[in-house]
C-alpha atoms as a PDB file:
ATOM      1  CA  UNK A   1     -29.174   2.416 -27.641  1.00  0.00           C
ATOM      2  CA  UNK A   2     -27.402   1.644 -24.539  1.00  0.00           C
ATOM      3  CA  UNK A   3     -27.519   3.492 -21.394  1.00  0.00           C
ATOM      4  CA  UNK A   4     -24.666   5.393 -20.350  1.00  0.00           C
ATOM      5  CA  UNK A   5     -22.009   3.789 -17.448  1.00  0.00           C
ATOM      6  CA  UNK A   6     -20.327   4.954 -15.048  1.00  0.00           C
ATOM      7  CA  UNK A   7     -16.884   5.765 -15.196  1.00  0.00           C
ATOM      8  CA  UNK A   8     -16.267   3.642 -12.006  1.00  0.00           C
ATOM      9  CA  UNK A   9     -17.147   0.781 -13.547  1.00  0.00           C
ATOM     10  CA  UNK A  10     -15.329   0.700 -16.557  1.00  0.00           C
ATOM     11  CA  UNK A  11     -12.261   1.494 -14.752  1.00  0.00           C
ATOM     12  CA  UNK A  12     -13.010  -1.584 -12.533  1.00  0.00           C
ATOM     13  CA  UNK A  13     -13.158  -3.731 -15.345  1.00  0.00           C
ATOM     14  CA  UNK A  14     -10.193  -2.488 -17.661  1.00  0.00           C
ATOM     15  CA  UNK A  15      -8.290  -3.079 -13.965  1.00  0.00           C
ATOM     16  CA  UNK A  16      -9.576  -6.197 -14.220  1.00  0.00           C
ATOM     17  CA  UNK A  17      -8.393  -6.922 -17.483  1.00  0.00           C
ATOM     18  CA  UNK A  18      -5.469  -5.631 -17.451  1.00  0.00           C
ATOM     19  CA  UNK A  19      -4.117  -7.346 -14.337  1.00  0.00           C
ATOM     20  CA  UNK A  20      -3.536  -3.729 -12.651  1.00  0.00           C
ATOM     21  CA  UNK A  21      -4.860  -5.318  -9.485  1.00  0.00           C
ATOM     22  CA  UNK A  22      -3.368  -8.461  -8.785  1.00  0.00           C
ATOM     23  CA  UNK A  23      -0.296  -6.160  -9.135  1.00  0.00           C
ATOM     24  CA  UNK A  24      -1.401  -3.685  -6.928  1.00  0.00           C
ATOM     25  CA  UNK A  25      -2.293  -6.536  -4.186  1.00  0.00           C
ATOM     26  CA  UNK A  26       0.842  -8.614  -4.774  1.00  0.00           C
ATOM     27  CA  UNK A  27       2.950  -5.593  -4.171  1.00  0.00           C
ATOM     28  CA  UNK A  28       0.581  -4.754  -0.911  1.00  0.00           C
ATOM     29  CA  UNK A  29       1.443  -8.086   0.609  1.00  0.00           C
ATOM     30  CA  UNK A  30       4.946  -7.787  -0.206  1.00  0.00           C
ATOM     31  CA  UNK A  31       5.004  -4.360   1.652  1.00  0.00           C
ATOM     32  CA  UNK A  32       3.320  -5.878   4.836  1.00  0.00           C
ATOM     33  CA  UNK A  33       5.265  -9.041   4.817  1.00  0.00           C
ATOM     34  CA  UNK A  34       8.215  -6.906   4.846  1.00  0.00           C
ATOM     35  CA  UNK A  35       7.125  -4.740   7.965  1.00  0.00           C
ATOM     36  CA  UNK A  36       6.199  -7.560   9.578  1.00  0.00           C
ATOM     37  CA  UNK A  37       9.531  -9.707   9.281  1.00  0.00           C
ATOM     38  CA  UNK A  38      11.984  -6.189   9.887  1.00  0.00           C
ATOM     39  CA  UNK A  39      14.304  -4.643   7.172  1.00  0.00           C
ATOM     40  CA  UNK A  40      17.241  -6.939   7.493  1.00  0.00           C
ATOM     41  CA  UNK A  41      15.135 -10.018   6.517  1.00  0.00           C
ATOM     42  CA  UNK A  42      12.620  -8.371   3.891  1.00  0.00           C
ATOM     43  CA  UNK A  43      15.446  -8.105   1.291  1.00  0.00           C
ATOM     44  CA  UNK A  44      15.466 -12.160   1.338  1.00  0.00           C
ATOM     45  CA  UNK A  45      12.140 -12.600   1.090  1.00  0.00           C
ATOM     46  CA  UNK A  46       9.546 -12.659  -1.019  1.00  0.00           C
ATOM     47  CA  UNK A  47       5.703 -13.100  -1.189  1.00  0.00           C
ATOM     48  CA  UNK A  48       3.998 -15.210  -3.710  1.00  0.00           C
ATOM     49  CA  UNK A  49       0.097 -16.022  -5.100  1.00  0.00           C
ATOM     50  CA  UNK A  50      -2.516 -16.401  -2.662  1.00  0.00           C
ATOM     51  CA  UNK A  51      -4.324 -19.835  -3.559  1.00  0.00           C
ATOM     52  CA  UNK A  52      -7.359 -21.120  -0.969  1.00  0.00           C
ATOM     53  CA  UNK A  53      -6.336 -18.974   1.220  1.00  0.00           C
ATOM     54  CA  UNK A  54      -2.444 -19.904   1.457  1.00  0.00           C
ATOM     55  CA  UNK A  55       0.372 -17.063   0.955  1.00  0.00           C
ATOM     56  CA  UNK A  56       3.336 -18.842  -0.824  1.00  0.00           C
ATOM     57  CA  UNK A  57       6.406 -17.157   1.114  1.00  0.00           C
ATOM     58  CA  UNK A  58       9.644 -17.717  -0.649  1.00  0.00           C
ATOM     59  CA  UNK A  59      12.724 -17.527   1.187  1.00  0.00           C
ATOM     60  CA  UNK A  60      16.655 -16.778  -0.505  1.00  0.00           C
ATOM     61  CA  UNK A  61      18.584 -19.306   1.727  1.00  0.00           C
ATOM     62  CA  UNK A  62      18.203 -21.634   4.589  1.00  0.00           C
ATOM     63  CA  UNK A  63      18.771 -19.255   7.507  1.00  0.00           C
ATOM     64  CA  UNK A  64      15.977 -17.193   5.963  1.00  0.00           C
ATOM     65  CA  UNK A  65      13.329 -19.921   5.678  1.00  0.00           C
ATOM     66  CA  UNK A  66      13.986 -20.923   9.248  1.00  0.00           C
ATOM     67  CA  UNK A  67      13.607 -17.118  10.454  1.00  0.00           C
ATOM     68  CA  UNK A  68      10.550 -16.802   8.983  1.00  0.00           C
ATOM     69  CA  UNK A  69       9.067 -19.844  10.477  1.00  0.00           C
ATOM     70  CA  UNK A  70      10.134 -18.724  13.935  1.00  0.00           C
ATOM     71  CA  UNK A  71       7.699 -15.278  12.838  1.00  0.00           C
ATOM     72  CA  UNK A  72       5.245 -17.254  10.948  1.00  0.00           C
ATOM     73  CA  UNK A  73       2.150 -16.249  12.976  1.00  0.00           C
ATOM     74  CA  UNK A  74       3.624 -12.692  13.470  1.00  0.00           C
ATOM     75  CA  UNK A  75       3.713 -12.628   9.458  1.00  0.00           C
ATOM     76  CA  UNK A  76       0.108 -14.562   9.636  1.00  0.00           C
ATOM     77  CA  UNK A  77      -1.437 -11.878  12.213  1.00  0.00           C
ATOM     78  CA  UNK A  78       0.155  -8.943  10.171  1.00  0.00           C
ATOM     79  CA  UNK A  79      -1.220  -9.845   7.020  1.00  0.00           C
ATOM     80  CA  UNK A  80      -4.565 -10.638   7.993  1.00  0.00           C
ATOM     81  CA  UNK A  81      -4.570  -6.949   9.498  1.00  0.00           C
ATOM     82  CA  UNK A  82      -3.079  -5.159   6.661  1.00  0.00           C
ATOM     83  CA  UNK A  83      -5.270  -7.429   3.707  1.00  0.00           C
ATOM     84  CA  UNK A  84      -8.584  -8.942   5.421  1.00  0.00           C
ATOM     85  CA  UNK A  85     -10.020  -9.033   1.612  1.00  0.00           C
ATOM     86  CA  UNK A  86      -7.591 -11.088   0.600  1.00  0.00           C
ATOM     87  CA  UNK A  87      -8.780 -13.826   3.528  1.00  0.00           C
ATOM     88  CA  UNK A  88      -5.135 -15.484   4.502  1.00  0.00           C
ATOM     89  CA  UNK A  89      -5.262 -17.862   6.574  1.00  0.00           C
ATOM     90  CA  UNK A  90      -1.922 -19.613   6.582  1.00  0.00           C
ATOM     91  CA  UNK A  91       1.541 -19.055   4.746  1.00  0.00           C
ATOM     92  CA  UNK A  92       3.946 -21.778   3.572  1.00  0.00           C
ATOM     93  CA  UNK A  93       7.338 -21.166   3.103  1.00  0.00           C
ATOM     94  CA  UNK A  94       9.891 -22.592   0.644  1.00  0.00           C
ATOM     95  CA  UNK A  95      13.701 -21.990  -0.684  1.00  0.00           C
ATOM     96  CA  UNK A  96      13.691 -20.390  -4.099  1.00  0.00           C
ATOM     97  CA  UNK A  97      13.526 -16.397  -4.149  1.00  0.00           C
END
């Protein structure tokens, strides 16, 4: 007979398995990338995965990308506040929102 769990746990792993999370995180960075690059730029812009360590930024036009490399280490330095667990330590940014 097995012993009985807590309910903690098996809400952690149907999260898990559902994907509830990485939703929950992706829409977390998108939040703090948009406080950190100001409301008339966060429409343009949106975050991507996180993969060793790199946040994919993507960008809707030209004049975009290029604002958002002029505030890439404000976007850096805001993130790492806002997510620590998610350990970002740079962000790329590319045309194609």
């Amino acid at each position: 007979m097995n012993a009985p769990r807590r309910i903690g746990s098996i809400l952690n792993q149907l999260m898990a398995r559902r994907g509830y999370a990485q939703v929950e995180s992706a829409e977390g960075l998108q939040r703090s990338v948009a406080a950190a690059v100001g409301p008339l730029l966060a429409s343009g812009v949106r975050a991507g995965n996180v993969r060793r360590g790199v946040l994919q930024l993507f960008a809707s036009d030209s004049p975009s990308l290029q604002e958002l490399t002029f505030k890439k280490r404000q976007i850096l330095k805001q993130l790492q506040q806002d997510h620590p667990e998610a350990g970002i330590t740079d962000v790329r940014m590319k045309i194609g929102c």
